[in-house]
N, C-alpha and C. Protein backbone atom coordinates (compact mmCIF):
# COMPACT_ATOMS: atom_id res chain seq x y z
N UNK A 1 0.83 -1.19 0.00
CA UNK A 1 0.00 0.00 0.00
C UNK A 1 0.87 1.26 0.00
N UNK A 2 1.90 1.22 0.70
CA UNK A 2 2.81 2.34 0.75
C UNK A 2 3.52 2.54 -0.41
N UNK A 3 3.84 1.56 -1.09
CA UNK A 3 4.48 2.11 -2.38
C UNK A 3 3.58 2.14 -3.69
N UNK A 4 2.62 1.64 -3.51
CA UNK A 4 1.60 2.00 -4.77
C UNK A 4 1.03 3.35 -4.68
N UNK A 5 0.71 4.14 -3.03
CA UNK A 5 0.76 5.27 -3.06
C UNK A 5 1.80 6.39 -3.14
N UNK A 6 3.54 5.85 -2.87
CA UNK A 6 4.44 6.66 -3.06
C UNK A 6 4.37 6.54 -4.56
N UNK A 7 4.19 5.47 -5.65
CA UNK A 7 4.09 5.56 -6.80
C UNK A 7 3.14 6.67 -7.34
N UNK A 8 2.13 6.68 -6.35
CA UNK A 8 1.06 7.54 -7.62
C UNK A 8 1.38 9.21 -6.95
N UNK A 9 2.07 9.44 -6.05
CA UNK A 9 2.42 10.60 -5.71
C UNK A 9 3.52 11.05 -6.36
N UNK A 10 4.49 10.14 -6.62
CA UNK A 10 5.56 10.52 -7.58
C UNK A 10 5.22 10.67 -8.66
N UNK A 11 4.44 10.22 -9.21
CA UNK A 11 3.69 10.57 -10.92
C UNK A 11 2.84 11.83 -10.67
N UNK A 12 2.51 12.01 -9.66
CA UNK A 12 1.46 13.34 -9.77
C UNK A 12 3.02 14.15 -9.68
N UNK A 13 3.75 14.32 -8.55
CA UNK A 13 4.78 15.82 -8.52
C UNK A 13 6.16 15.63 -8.58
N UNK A 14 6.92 14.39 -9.58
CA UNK A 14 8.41 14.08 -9.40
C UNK A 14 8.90 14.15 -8.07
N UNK A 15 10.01 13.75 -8.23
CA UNK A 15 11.14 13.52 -7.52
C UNK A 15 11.62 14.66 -6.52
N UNK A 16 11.59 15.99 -7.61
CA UNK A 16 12.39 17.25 -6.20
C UNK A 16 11.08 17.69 -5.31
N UNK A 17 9.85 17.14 -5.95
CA UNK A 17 8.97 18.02 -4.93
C UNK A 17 8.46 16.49 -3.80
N UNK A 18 8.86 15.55 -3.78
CA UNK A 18 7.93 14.32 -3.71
C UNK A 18 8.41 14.27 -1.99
N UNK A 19 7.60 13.49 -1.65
CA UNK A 19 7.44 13.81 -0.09
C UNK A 19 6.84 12.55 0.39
N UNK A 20 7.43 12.20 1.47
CA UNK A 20 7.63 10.65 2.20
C UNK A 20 6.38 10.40 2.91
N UNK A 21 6.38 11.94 3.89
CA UNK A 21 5.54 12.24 4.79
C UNK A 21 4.04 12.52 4.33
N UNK A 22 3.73 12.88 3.18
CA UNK A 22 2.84 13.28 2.45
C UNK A 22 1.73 11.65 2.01
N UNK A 23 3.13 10.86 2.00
CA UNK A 23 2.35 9.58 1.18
C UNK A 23 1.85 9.10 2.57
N UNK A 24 2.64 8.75 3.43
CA UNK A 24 2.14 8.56 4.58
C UNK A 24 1.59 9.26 4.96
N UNK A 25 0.49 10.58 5.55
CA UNK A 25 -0.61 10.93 5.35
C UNK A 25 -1.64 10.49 4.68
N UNK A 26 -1.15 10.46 3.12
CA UNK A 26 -2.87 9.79 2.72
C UNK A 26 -3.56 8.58 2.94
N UNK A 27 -2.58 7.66 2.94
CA UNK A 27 -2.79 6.80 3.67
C UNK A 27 -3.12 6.20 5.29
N UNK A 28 -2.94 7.49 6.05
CA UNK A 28 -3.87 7.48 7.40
C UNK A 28 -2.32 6.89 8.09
N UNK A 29 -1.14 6.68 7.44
CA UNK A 29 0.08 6.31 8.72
C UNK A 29 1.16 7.26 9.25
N UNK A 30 1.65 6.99 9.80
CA UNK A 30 2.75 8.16 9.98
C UNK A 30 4.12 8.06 9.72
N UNK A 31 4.93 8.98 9.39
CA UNK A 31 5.73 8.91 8.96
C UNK A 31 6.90 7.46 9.63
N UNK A 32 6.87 7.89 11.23
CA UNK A 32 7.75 6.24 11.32
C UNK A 32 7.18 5.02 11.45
N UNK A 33 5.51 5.00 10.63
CA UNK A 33 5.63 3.54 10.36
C UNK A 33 6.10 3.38 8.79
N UNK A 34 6.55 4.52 8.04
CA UNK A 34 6.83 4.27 6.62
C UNK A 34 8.31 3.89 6.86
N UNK A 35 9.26 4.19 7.78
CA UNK A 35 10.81 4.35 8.12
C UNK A 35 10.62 2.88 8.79
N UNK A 36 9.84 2.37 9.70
CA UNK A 36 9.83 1.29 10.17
C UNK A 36 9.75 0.16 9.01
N UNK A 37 9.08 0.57 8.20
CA UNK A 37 9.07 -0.67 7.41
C UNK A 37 9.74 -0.80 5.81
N UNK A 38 10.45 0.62 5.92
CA UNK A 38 11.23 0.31 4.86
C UNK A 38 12.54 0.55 5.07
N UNK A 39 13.12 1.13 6.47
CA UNK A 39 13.73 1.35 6.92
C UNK A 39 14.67 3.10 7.15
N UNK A 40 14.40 3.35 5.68
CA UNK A 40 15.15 4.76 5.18
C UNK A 40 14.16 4.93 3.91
N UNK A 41 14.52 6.75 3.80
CA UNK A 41 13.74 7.25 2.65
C UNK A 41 14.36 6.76 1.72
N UNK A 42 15.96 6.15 1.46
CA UNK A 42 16.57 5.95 0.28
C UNK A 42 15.64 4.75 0.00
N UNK A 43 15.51 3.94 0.72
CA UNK A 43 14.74 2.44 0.70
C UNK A 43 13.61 2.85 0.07
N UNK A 44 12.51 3.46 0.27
CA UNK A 44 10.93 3.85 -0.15
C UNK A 44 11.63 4.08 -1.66
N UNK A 45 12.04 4.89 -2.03
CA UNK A 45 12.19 5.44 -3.31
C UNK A 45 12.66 4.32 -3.76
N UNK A 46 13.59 3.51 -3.84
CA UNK A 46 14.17 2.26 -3.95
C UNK A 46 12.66 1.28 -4.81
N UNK A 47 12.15 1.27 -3.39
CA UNK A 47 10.99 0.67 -3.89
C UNK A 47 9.92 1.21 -4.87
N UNK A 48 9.70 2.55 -4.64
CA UNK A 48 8.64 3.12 -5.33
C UNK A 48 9.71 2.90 -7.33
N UNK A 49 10.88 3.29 -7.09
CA UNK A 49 11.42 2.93 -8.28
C UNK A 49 11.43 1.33 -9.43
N UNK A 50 11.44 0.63 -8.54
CA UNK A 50 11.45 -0.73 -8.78
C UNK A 50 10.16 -0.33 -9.37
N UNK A 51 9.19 -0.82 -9.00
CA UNK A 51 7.89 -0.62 -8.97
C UNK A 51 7.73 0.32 -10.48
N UNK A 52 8.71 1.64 -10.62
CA UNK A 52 8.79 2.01 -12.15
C UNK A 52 9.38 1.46 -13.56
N UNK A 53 10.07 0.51 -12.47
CA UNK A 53 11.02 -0.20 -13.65
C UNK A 53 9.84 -1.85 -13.94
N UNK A 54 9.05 -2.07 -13.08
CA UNK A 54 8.46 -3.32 -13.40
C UNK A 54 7.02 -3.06 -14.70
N UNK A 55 6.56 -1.69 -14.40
CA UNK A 55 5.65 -0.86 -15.32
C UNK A 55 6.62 -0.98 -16.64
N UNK A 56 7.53 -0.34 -16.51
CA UNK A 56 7.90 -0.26 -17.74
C UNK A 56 8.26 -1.45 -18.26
N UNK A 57 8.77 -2.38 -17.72
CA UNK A 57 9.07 -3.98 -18.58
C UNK A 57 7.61 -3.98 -18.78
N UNK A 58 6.76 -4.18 -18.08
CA UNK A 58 5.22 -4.88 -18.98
C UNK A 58 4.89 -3.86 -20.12
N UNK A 59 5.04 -2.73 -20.01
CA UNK A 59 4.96 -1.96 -21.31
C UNK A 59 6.09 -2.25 -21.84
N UNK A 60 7.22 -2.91 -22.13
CA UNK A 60 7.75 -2.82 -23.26
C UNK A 60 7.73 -4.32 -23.71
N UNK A 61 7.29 -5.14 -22.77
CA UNK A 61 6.93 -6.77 -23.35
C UNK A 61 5.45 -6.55 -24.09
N UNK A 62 4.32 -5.81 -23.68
CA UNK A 62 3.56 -5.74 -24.50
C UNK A 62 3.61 -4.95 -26.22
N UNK A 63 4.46 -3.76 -26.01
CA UNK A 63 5.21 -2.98 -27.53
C UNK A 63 5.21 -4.10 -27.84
N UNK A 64 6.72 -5.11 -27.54
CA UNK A 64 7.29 -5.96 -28.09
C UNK A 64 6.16 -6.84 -28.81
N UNK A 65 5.28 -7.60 -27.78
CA UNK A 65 3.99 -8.68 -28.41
C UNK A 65 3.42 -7.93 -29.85
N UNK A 66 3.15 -6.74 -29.41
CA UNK A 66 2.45 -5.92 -31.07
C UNK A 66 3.51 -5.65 -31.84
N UNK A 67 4.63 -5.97 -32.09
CA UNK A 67 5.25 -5.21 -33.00
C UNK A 67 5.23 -6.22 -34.22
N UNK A 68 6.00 -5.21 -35.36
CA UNK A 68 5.70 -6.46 -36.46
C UNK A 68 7.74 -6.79 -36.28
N UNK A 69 8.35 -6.97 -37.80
CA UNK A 69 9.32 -6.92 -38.03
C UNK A 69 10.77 -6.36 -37.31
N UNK A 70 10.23 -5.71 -37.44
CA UNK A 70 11.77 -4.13 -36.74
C UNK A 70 11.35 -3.72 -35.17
N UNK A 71 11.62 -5.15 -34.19
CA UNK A 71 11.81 -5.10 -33.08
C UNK A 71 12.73 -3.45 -32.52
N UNK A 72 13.71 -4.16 -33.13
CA UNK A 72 15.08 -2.41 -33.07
C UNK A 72 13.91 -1.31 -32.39
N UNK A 73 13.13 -0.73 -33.94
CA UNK A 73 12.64 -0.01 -33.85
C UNK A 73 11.67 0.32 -31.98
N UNK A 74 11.26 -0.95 -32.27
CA UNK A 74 10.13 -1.15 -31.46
C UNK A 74 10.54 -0.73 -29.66
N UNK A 75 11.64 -1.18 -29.79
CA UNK A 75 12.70 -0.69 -28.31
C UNK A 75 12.75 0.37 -28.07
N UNK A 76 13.40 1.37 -29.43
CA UNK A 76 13.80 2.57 -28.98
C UNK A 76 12.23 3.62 -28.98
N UNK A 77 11.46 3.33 -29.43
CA UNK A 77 9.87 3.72 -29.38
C UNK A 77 9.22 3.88 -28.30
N UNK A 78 9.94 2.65 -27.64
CA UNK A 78 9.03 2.34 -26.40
C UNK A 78 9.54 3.16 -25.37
N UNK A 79 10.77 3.23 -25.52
CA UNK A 79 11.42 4.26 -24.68
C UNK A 79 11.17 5.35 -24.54
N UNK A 80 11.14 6.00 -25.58
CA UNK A 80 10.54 7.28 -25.49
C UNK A 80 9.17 7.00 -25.34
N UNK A 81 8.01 6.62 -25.86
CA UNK A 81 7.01 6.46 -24.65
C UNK A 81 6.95 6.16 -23.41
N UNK A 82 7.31 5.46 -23.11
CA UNK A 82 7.69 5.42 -21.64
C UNK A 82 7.81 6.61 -21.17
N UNK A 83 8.98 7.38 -20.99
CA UNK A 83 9.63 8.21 -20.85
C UNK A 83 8.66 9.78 -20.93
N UNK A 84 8.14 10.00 -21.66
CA UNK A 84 7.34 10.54 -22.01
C UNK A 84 5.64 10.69 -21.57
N UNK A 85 4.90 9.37 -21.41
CA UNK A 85 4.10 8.85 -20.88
C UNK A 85 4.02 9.15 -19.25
N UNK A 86 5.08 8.71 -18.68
CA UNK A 86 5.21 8.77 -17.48
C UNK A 86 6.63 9.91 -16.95
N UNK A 87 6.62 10.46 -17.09
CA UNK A 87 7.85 11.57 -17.12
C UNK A 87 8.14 11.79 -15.84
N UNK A 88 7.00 11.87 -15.14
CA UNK A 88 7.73 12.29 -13.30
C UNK A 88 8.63 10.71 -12.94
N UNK A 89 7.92 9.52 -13.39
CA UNK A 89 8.57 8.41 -13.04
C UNK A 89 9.73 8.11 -13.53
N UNK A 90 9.84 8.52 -14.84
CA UNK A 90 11.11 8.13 -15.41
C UNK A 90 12.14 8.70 -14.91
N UNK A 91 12.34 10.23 -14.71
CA UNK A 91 12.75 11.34 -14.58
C UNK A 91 13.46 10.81 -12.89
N UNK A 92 12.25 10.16 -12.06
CA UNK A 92 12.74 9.86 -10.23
C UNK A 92 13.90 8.29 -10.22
N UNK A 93 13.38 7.84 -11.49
CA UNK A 93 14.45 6.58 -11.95
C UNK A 93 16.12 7.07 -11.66
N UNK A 94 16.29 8.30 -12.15
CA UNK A 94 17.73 8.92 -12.62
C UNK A 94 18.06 10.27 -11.80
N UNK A 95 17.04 10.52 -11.04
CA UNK A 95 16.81 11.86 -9.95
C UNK A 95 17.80 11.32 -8.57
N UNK A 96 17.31 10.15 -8.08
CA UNK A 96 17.67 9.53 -7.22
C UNK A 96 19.12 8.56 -6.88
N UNK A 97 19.84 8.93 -6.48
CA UNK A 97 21.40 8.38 -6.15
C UNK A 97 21.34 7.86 -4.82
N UNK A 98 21.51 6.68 -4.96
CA UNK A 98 21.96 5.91 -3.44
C UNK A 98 23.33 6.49 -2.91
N UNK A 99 22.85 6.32 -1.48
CA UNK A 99 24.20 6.99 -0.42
C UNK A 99 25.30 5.59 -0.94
N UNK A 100 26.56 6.11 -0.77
CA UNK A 100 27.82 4.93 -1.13
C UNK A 100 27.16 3.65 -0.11
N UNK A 101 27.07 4.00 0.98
CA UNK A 101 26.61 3.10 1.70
C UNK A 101 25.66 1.63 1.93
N UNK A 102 24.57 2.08 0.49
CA UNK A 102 23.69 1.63 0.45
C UNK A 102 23.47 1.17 -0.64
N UNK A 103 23.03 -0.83 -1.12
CA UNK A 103 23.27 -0.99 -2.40
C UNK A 103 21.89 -1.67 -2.27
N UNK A 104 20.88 -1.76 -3.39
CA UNK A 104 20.23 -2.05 -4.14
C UNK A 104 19.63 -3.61 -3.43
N UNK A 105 18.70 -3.93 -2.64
CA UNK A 105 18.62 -5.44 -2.47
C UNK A 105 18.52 -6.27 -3.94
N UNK A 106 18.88 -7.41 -3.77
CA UNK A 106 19.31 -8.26 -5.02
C UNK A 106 17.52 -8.61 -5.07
N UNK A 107 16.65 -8.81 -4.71
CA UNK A 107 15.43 -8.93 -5.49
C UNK A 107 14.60 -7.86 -6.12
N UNK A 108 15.38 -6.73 -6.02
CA UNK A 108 14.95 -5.50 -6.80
C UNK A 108 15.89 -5.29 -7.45
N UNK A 109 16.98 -5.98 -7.36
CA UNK A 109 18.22 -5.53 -8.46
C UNK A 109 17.77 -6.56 -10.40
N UNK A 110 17.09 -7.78 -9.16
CA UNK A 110 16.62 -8.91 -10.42
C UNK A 110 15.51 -8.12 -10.99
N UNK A 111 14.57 -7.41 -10.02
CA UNK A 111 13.12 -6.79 -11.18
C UNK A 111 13.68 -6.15 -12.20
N UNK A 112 14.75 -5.14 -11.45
CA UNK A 112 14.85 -3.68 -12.50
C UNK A 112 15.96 -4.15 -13.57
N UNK A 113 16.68 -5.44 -13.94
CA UNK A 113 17.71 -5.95 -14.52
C UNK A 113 16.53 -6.46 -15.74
N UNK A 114 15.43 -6.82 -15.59
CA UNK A 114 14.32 -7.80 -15.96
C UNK A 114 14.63 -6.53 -17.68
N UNK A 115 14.44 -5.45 -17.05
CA UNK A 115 14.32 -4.95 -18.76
C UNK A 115 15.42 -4.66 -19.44
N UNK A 116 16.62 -4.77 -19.14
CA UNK A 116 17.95 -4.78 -19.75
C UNK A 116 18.04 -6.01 -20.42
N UNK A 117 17.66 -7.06 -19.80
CA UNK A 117 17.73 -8.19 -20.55
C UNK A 117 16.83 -8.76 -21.44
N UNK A 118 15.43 -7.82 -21.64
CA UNK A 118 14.76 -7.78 -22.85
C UNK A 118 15.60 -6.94 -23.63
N UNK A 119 15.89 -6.12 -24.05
CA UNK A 119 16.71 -5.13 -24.84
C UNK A 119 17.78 -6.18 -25.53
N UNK A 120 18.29 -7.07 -23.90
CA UNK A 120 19.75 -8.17 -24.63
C UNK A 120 19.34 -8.94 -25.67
N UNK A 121 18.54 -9.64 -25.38
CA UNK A 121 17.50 -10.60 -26.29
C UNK A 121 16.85 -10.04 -27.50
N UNK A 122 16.85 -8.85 -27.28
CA UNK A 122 16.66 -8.17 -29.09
C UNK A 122 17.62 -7.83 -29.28
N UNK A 123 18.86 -7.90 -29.10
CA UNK A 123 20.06 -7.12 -29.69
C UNK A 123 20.69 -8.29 -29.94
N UNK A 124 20.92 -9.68 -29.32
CA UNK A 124 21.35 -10.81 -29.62
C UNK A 124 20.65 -11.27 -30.66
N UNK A 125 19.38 -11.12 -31.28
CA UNK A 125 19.19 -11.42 -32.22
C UNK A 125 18.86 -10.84 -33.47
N UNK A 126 19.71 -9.82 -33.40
CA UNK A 126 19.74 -9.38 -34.58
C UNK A 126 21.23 -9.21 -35.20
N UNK A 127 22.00 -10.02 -34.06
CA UNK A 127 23.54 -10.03 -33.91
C UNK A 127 24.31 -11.82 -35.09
N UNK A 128 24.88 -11.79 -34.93
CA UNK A 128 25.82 -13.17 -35.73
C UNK A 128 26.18 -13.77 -34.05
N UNK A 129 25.75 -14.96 -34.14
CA UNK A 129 25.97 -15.68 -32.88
C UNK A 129 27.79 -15.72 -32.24
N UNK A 130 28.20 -15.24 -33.29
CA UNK A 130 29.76 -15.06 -32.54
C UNK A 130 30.01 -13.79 -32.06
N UNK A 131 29.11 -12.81 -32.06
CA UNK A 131 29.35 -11.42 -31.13
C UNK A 131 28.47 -11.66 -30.17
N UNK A 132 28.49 -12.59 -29.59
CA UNK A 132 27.46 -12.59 -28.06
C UNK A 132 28.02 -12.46 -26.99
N UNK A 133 29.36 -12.57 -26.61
CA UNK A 133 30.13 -11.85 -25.75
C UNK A 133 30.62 -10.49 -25.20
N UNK A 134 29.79 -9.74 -26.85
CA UNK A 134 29.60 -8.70 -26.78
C UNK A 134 28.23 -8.04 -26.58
N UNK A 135 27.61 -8.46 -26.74
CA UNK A 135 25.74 -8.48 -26.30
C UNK A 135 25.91 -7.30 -25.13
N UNK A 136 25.66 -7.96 -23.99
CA UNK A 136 25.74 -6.81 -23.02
C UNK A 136 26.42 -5.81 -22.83
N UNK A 137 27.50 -5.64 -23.04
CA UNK A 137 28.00 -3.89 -23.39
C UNK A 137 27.55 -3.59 -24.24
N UNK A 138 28.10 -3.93 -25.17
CA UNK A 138 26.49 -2.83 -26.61
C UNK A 138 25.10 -2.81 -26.00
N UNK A 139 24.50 -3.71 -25.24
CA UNK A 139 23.43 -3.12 -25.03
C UNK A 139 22.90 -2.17 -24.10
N UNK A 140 24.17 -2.14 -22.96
CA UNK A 140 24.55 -0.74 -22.02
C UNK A 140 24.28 0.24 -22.76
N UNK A 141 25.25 -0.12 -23.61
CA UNK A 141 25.72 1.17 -24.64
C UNK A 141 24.56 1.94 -25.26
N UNK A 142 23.78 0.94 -26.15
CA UNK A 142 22.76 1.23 -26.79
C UNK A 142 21.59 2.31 -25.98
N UNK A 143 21.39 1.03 -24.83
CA UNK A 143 20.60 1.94 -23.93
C UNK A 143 20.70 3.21 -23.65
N UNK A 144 22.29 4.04 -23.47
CA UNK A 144 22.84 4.99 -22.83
C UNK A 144 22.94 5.94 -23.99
N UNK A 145 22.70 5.52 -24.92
CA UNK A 145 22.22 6.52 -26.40
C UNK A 145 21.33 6.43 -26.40
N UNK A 146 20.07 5.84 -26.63
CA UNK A 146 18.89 6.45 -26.63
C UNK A 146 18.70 7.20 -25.48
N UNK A 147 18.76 6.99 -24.00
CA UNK A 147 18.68 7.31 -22.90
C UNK A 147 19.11 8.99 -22.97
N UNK A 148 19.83 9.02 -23.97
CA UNK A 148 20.80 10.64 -23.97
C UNK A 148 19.49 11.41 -24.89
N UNK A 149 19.10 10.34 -26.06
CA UNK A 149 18.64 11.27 -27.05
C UNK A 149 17.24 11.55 -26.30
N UNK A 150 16.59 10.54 -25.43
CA UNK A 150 15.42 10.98 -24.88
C UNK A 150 15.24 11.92 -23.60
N UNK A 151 16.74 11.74 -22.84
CA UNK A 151 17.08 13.06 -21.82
C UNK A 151 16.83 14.65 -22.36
N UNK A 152 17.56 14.56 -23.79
CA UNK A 152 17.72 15.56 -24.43
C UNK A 152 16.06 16.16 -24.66
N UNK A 153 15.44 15.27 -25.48
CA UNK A 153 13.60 15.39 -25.76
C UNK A 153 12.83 16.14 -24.50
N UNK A 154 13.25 15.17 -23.53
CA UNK A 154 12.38 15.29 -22.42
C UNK A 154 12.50 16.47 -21.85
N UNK A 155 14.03 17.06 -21.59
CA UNK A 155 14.09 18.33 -21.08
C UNK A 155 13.74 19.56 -22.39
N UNK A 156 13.70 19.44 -24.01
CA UNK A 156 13.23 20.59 -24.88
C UNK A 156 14.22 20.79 -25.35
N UNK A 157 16.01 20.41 -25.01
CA UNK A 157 16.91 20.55 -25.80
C UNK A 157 16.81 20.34 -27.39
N UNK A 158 16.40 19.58 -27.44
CA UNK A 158 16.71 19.04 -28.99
C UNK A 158 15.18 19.97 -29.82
N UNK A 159 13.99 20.40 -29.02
CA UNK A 159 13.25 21.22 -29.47
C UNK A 159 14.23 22.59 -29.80
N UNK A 160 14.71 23.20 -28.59
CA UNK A 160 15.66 24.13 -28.74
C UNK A 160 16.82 24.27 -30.08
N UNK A 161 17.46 23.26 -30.14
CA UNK A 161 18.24 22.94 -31.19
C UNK A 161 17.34 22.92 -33.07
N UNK A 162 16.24 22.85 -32.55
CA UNK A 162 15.68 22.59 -33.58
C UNK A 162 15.45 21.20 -34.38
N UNK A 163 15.84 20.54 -33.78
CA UNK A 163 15.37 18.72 -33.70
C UNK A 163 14.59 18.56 -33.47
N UNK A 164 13.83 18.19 -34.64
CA UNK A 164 12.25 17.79 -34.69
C UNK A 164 12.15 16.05 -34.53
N UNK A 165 12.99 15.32 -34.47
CA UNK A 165 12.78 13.60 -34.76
C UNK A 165 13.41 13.36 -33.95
N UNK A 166 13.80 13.30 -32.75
CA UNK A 166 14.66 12.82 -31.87
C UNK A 166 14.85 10.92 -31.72
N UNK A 167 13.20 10.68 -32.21
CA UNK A 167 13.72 9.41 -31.50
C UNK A 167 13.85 8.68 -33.10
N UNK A 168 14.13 9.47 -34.33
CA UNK A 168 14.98 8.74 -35.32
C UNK A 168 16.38 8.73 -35.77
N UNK A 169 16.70 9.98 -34.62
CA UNK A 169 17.52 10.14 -34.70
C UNK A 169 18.64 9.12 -33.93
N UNK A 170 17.76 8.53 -32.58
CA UNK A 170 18.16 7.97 -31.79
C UNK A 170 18.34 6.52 -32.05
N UNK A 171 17.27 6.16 -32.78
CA UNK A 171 17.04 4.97 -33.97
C UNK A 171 18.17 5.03 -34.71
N UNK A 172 18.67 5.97 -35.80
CA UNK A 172 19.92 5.82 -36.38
C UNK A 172 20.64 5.24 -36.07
N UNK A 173 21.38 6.23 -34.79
CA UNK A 173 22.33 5.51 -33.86
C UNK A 173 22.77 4.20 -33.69
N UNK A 174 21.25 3.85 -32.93
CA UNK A 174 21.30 2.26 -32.84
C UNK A 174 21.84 1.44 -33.97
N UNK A 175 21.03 2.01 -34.98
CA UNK A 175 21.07 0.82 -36.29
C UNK A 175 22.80 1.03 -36.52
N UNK A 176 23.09 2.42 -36.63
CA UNK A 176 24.85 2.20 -36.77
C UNK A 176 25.53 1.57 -36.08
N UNK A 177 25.46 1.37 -34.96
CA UNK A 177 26.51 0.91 -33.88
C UNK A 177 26.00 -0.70 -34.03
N UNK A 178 24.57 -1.32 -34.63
CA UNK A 178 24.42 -2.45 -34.71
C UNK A 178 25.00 -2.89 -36.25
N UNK A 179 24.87 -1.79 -37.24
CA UNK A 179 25.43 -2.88 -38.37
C UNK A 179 27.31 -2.62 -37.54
N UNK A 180 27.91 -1.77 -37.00
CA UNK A 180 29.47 -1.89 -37.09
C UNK A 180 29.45 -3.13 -36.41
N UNK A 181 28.82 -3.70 -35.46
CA UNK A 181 28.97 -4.85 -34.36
C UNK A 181 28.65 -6.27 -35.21
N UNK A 182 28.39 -5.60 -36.39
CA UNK A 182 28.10 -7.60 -36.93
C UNK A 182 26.58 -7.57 -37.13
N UNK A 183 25.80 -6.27 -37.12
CA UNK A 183 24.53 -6.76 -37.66
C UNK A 183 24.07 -6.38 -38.98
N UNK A 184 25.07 -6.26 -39.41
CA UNK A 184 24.35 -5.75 -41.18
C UNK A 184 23.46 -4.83 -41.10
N UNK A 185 22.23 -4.43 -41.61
CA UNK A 185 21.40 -3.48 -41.87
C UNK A 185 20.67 -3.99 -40.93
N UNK A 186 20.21 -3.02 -40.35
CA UNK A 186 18.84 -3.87 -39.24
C UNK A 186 17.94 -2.81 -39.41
N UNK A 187 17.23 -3.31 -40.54
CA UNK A 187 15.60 -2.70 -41.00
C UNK A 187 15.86 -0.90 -41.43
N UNK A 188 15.33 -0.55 -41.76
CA UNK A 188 15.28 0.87 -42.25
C UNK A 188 13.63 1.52 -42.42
């Protein structure tokens, strides 16, 4: 209950305005039973994040189910919907820095890993089975380019610049860095 309501409070006012104490209010608890049971605010957000990253895998396994041919495409699409769609959430994904102190429990490290390794699984197959050792860094990689070109969108830069297509532009990209890696043309 606490994080389906820190979720829908973070979608109503992001990350710099978002408030611990607030969620606990609407929900009728108080603030140290939200600290009691998640221990720290880094923890809640932790969770309320997960929780953004599990939304977005079912939206991008469902893209994926509708798409036709040009999966590629279909990735970097989804991203920027996503992204776009849900903007306070995406935005608290990358807002939020854990203290050095504090790492990630491994069953929320497995949810939020869940959509990197859809991305792997389309990039492995559109690859020559002897660059699969390379799979997961290119698909860091990949990610961390679109991720730039939709940072750019999201904040109006690339409006500013006068970039009207951002996410074909971001598409390009991909397709270049996939034919240099061994994938030939991947769809146009």
């Amino acid at each position: 209950m606490l994080v389906v309501e820190g979720h829908r409070h973070m979608a109503e006012v992001g990350f710099a305005r978002f408030s611990a104490r607030e969620v606990a209010k609407r929900i009728g608890y108080s603030i140290g039973t939200l600290y009691n049971v998640f221990g720290s605010y880094d923890r809640f957000i932790l969770a309320i994040n997960t929780r953004t990253f599990q939304l977005w895998t079912a939206d991008l396994r469902a893209a994926l189910a509708a798409a036709g041919d040009d999966r590629i495409r279909c990735l970097v699409e989804s991203y920027f919907a996503f992204a776009r769609g849900h903007r306070n959430l995406w935005l608290a994904i990358y807002d939020h820095h854990l203290p050095p102190d504090l790492s990630l429990p491994e069953d929320q490290d497995r949810l939020r890993g869940e959509l990197t390794r859809i991305v792997m699984e389309e990039i492995a197959a559109v690859l020559p089975t002897a660059t699969a050792a390379q799979v997961p860094s290119l698909a860091r990689s990949l990610v961390a380019t679109v991720h730039g070109h939709c940072t750019f969108d999201i904040a109006g830069s690339f409006a500013l610049m006068g970039e009207t297509e951002p996410v074909e532009m971001a598409l390009a990209r991909v397709r270049e860095s996939l034919a240099a890696a061994g994938g030939g043309t991947v769809h146009d």
